[in-house]
C-alpha atoms as a PDB file:
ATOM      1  CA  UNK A   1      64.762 -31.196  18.272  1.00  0.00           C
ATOM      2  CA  UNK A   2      63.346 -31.147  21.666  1.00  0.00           C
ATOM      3  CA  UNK A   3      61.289 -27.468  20.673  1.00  0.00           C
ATOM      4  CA  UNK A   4      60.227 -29.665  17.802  1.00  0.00           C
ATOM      5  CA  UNK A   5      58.978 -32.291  20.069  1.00  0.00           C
ATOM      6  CA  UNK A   6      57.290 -30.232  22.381  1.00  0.00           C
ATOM      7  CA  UNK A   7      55.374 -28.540  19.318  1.00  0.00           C
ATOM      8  CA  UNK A   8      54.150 -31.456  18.009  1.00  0.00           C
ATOM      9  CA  UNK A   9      53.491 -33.358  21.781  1.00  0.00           C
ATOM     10  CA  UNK A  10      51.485 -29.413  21.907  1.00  0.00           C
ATOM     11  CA  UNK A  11      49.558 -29.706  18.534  1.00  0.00           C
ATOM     12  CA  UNK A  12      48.728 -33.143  19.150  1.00  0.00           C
ATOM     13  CA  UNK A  13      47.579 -32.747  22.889  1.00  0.00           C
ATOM     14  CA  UNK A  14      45.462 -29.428  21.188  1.00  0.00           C
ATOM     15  CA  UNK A  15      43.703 -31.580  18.746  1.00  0.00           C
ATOM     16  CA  UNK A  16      42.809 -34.553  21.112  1.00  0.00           C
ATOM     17  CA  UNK A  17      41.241 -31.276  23.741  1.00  0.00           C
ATOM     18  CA  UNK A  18      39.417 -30.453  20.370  1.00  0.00           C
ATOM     19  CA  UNK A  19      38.298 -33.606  19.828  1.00  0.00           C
ATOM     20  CA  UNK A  20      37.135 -34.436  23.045  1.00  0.00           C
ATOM     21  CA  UNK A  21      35.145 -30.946  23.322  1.00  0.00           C
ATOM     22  CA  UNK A  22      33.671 -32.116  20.183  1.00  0.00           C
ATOM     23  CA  UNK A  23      32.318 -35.334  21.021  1.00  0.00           C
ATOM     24  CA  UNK A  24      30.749 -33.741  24.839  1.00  0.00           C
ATOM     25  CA  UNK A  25      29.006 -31.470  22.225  1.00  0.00           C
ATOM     26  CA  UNK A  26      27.729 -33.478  20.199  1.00  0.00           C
ATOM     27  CA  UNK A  27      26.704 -35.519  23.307  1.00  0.00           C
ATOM     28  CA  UNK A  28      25.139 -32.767  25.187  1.00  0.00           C
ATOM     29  CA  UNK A  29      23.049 -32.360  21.890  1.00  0.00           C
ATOM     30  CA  UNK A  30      21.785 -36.019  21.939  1.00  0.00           C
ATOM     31  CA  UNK A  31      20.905 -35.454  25.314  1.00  0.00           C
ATOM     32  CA  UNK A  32      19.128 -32.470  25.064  1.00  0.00           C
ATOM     33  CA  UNK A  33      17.163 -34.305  21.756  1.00  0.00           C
ATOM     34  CA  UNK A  34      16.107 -36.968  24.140  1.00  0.00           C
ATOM     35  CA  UNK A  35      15.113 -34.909  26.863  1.00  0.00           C
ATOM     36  CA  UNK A  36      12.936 -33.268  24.471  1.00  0.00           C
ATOM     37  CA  UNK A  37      11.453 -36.486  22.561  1.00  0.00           C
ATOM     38  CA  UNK A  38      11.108 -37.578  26.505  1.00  0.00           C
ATOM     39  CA  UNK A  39       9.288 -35.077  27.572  1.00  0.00           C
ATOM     40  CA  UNK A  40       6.766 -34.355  24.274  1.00  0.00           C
ATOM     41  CA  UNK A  41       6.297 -38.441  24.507  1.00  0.00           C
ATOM     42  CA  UNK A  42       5.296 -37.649  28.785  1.00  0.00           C
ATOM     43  CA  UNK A  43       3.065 -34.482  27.701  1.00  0.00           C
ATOM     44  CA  UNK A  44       0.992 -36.397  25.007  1.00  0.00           C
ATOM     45  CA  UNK A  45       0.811 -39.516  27.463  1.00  0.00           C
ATOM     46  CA  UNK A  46      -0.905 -37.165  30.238  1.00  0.00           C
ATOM     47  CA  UNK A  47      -2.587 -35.198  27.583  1.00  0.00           C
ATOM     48  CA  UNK A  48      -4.522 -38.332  26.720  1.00  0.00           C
ATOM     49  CA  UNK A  49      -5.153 -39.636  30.271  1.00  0.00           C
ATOM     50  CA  UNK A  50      -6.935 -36.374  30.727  1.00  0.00           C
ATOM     51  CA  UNK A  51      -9.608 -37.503  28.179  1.00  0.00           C
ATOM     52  CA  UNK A  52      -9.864 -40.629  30.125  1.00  0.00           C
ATOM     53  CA  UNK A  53     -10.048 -39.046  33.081  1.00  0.00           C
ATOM     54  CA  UNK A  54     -12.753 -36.694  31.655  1.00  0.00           C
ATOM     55  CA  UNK A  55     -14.938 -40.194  30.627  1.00  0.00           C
ATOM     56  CA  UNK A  56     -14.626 -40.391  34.115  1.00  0.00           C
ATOM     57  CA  UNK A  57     -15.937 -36.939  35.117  1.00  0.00           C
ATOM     58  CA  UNK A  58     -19.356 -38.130  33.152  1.00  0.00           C
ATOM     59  CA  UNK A  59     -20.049 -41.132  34.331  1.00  0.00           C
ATOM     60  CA  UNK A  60     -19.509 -39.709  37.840  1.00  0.00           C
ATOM     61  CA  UNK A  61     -22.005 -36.940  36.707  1.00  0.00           C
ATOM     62  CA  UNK A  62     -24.507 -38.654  35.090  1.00  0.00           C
ATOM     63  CA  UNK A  63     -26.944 -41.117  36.415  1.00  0.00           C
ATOM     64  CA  UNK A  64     -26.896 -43.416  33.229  1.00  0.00           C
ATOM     65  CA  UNK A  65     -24.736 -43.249  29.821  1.00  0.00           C
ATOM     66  CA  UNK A  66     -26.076 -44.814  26.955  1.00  0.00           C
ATOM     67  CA  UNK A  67     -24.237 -45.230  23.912  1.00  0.00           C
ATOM     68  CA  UNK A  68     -25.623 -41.646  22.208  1.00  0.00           C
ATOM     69  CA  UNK A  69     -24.276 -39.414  25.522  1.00  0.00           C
ATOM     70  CA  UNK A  70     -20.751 -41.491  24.920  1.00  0.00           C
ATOM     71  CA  UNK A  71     -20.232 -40.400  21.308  1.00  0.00           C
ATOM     72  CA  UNK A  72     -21.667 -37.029  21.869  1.00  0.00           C
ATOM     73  CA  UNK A  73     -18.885 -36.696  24.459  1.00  0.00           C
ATOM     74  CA  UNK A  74     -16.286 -37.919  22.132  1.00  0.00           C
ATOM     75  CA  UNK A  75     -17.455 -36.345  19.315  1.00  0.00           C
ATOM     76  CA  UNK A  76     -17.046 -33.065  21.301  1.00  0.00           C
ATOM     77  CA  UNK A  77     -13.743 -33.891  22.340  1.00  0.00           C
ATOM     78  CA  UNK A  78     -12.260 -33.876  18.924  1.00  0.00           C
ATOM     79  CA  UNK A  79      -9.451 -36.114  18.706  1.00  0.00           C
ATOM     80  CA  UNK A  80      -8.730 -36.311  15.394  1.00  0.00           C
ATOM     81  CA  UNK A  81      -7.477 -32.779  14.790  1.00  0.00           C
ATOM     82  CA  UNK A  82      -6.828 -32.152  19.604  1.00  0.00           C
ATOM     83  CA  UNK A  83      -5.290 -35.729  19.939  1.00  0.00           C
ATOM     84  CA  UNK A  84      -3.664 -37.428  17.012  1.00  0.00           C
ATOM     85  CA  UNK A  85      -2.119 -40.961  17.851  1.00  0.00           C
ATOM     86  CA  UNK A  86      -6.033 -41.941  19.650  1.00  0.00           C
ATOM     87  CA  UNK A  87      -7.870 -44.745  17.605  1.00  0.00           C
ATOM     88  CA  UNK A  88     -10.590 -44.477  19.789  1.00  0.00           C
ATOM     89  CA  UNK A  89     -11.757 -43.931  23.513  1.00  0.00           C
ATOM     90  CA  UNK A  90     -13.675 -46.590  24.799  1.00  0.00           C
ATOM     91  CA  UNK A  91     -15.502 -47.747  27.939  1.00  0.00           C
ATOM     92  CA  UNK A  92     -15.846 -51.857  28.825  1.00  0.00           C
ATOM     93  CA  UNK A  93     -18.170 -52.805  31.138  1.00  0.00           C
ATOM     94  CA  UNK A  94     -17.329 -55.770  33.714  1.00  0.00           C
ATOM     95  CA  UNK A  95     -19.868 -58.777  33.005  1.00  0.00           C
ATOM     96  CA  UNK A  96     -20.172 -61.604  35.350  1.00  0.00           C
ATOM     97  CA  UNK A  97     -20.812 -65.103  34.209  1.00  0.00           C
ATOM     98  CA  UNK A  98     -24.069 -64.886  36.032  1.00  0.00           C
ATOM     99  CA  UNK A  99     -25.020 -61.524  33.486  1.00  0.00           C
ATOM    100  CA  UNK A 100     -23.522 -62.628  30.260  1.00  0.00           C
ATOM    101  CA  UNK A 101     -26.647 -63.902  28.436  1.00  0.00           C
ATOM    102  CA  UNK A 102     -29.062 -60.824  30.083  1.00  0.00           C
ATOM    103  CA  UNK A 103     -25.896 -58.729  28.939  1.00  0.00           C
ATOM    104  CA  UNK A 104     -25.523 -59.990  25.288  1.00  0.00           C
ATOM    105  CA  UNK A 105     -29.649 -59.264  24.823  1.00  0.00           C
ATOM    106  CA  UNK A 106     -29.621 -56.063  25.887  1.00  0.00           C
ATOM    107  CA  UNK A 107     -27.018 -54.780  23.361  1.00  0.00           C
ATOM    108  CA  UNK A 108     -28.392 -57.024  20.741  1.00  0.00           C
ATOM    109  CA  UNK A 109     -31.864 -55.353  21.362  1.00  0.00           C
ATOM    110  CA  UNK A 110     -30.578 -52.199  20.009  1.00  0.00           C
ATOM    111  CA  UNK A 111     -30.399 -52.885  16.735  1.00  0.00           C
ATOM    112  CA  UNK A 112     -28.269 -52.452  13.828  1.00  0.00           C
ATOM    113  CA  UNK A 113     -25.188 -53.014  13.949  1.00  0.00           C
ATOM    114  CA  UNK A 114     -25.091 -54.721  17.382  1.00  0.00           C
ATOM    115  CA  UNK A 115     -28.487 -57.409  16.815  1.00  0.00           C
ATOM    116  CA  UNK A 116     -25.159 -59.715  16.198  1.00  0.00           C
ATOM    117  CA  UNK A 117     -23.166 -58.199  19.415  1.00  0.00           C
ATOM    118  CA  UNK A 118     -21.562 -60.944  21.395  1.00  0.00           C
ATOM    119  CA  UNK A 119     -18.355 -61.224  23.792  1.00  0.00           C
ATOM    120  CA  UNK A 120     -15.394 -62.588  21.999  1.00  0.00           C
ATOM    121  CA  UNK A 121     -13.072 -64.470  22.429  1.00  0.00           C
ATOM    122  CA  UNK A 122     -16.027 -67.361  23.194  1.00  0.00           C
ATOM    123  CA  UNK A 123     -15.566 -69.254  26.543  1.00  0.00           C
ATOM    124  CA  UNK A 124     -16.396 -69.454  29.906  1.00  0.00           C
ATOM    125  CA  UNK A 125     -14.687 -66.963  32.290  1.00  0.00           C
ATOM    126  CA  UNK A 126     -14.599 -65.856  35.565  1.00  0.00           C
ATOM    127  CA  UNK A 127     -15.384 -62.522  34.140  1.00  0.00           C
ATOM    128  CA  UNK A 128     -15.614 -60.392  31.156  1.00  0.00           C
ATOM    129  CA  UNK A 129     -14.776 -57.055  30.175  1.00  0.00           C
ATOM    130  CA  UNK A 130     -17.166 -55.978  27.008  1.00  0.00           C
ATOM    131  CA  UNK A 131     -16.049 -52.922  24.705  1.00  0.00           C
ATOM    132  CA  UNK A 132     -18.945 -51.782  25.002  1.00  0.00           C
ATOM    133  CA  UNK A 133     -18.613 -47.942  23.661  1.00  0.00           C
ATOM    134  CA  UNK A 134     -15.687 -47.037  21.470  1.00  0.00           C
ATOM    135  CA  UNK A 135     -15.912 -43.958  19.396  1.00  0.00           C
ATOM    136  CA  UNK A 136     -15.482 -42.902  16.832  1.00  0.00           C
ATOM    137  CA  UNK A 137     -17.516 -46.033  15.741  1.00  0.00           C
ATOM    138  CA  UNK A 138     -15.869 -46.191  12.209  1.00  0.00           C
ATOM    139  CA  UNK A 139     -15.007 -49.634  10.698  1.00  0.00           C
ATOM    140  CA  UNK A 140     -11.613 -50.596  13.150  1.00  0.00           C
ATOM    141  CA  UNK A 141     -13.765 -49.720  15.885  1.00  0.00           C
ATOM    142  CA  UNK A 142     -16.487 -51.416  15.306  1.00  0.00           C
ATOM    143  CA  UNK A 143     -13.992 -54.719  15.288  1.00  0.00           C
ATOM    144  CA  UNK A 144     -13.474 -53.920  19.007  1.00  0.00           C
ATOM    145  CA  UNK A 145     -16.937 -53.911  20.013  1.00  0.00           C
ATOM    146  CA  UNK A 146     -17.724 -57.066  22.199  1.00  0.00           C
ATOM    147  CA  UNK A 147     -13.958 -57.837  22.662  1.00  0.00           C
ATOM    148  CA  UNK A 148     -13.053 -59.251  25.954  1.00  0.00           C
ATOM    149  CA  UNK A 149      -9.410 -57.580  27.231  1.00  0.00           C
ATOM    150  CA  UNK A 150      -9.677 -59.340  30.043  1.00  0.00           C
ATOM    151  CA  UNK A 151      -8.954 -62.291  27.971  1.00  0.00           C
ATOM    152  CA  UNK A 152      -5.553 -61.047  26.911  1.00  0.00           C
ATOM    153  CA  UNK A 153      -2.544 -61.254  29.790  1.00  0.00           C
ATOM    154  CA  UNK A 154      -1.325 -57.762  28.725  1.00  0.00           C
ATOM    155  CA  UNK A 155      -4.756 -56.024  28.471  1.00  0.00           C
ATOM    156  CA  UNK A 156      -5.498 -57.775  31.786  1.00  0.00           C
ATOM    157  CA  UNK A 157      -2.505 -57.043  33.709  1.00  0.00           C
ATOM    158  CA  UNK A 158      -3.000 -53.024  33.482  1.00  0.00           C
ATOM    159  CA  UNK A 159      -7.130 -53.279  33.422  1.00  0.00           C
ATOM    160  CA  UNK A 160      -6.202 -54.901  36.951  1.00  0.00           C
ATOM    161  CA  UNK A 161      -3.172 -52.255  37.434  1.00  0.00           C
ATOM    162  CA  UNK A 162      -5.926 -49.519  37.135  1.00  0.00           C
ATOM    163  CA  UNK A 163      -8.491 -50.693  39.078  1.00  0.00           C
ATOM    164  CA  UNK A 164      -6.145 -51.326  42.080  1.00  0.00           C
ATOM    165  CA  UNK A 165      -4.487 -48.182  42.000  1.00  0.00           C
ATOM    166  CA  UNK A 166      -7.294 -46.173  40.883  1.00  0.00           C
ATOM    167  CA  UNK A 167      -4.861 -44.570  38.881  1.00  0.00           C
ATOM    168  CA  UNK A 168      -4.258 -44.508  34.948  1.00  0.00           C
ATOM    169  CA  UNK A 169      -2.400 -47.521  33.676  1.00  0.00           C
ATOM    170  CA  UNK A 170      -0.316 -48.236  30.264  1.00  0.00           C
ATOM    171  CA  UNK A 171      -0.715 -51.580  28.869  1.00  0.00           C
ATOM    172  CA  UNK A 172       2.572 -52.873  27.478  1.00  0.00           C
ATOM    173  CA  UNK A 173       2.850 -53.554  23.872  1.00  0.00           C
ATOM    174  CA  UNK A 174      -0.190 -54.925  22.021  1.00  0.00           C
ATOM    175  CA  UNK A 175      -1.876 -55.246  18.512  1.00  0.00           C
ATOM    176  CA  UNK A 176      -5.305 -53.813  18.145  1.00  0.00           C
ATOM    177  CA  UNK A 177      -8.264 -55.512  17.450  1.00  0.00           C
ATOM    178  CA  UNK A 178      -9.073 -52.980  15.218  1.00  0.00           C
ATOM    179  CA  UNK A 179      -5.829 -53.562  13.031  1.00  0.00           C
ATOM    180  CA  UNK A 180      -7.732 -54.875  10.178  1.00  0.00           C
ATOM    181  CA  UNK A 181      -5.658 -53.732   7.125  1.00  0.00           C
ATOM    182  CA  UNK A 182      -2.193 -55.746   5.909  1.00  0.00           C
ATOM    183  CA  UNK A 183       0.016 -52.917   7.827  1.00  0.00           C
ATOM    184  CA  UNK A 184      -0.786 -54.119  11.511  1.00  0.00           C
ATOM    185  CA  UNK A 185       0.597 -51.579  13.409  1.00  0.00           C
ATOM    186  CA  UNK A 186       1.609 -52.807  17.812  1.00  0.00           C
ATOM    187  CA  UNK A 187      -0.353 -50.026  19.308  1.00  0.00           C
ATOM    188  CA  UNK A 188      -0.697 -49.536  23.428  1.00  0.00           C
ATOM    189  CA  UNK A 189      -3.853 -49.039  25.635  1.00  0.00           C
ATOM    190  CA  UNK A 190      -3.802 -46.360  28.496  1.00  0.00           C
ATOM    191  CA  UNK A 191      -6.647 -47.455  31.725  1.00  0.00           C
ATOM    192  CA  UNK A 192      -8.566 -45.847  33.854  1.00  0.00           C
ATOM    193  CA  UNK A 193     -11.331 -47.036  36.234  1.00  0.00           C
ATOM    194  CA  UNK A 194     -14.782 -45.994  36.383  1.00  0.00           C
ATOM    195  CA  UNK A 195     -15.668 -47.208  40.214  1.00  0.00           C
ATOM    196  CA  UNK A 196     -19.649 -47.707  40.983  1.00  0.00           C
ATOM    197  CA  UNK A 197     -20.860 -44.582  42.880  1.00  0.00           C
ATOM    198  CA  UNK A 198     -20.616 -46.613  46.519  1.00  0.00           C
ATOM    199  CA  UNK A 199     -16.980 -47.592  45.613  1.00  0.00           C
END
């Protein structure tokens, strides 16, 4: 009897081992899943800050960008087939109060599309942040043009984020302006300040 226990107390100690080994596997898989999903979410995150930070690069280089230079450089960069998950890259100019009407003329006197340019939401502000340039200039885009971020707390909070820091910053959660079909999709926004040349 007492061989009898110790072969079962033996069996049953084996199979709890085993079972044990085979949840720390299965574990150590999940983990290493993660790590990976992680770290493909980090690389695609950077990937697109470096075509921010290349917007950057040619405003720095260029005297003046008008909205032709912006969607050559966009066009060039390809995102559809180099960076799939971009809607668009933008730029939004900061308008004072004092600018606003001078502002809205000047983007209404170049025609087409944008004779009927305005800021949105309507108000009075402290300041506004235009869209401005946002390519590729399809039909969601175009529903950006004119929109004010800074009039949205999350927009706002990581516009502000970036400009402090100088550094690229990710909004939190937000819907699009652009979301214009019935599947509205919660999309995020990634920052990063162009400074005037004496900044």
């Amino acid at each position: 009897i007492v061989l009898l226990i110790a072969m079962t107390a033996t069996i049953w100690g084996g199979l709890i081992v085993k079972q044990v080994e085979q949840q720390q596997i299965k574990r150590n898989i999940f983990d290493y899943r993660v790590e990976r999903i992680r770290d493909a979410i980090t690389n695609r995150i950077i990937a697109y800050q470096q075509v921010l930070h290349s917007g950057v690069g040619l405003f720095a280089a260029c005297h003046s960008i008008n909205r032709r230079a912006w969607h050559s450089f966009v066009e060039k960069l390809q995102i559809a087939e180099r960076y799939p998950g971009i809607q668009g890259v933008g730029f939004s100019q900061l308008i004072l109060p004092e600018e606003k009407d001078s502002h809205i003329r000047a983007i209404q006197a170049e025609g087409g599309f944008f004779e009927h340019y305005t800021l949105r939401p309507a108000g009075i502000r402290e300041q506004y942040t235009s869209i401005i340039y946002l390519e590729p200039l399809d039909l969601r885009n175009r529903q950006a043009i004119g929109y004010d971020m800074f009039s949205e707390s999350t927009r706002r909070i990581a516009m502000e984020r970036a400009r402090d820091t100088g550094k690229a910053a990710l909004s939190g959660k937000v819907t699009l302006v652009q979301e214009i079909d019935e599947d509205v999709q919660a999309g995020f926004l990634i920052y990063v300040p162009v400074y005037r040349a004496d900044l």
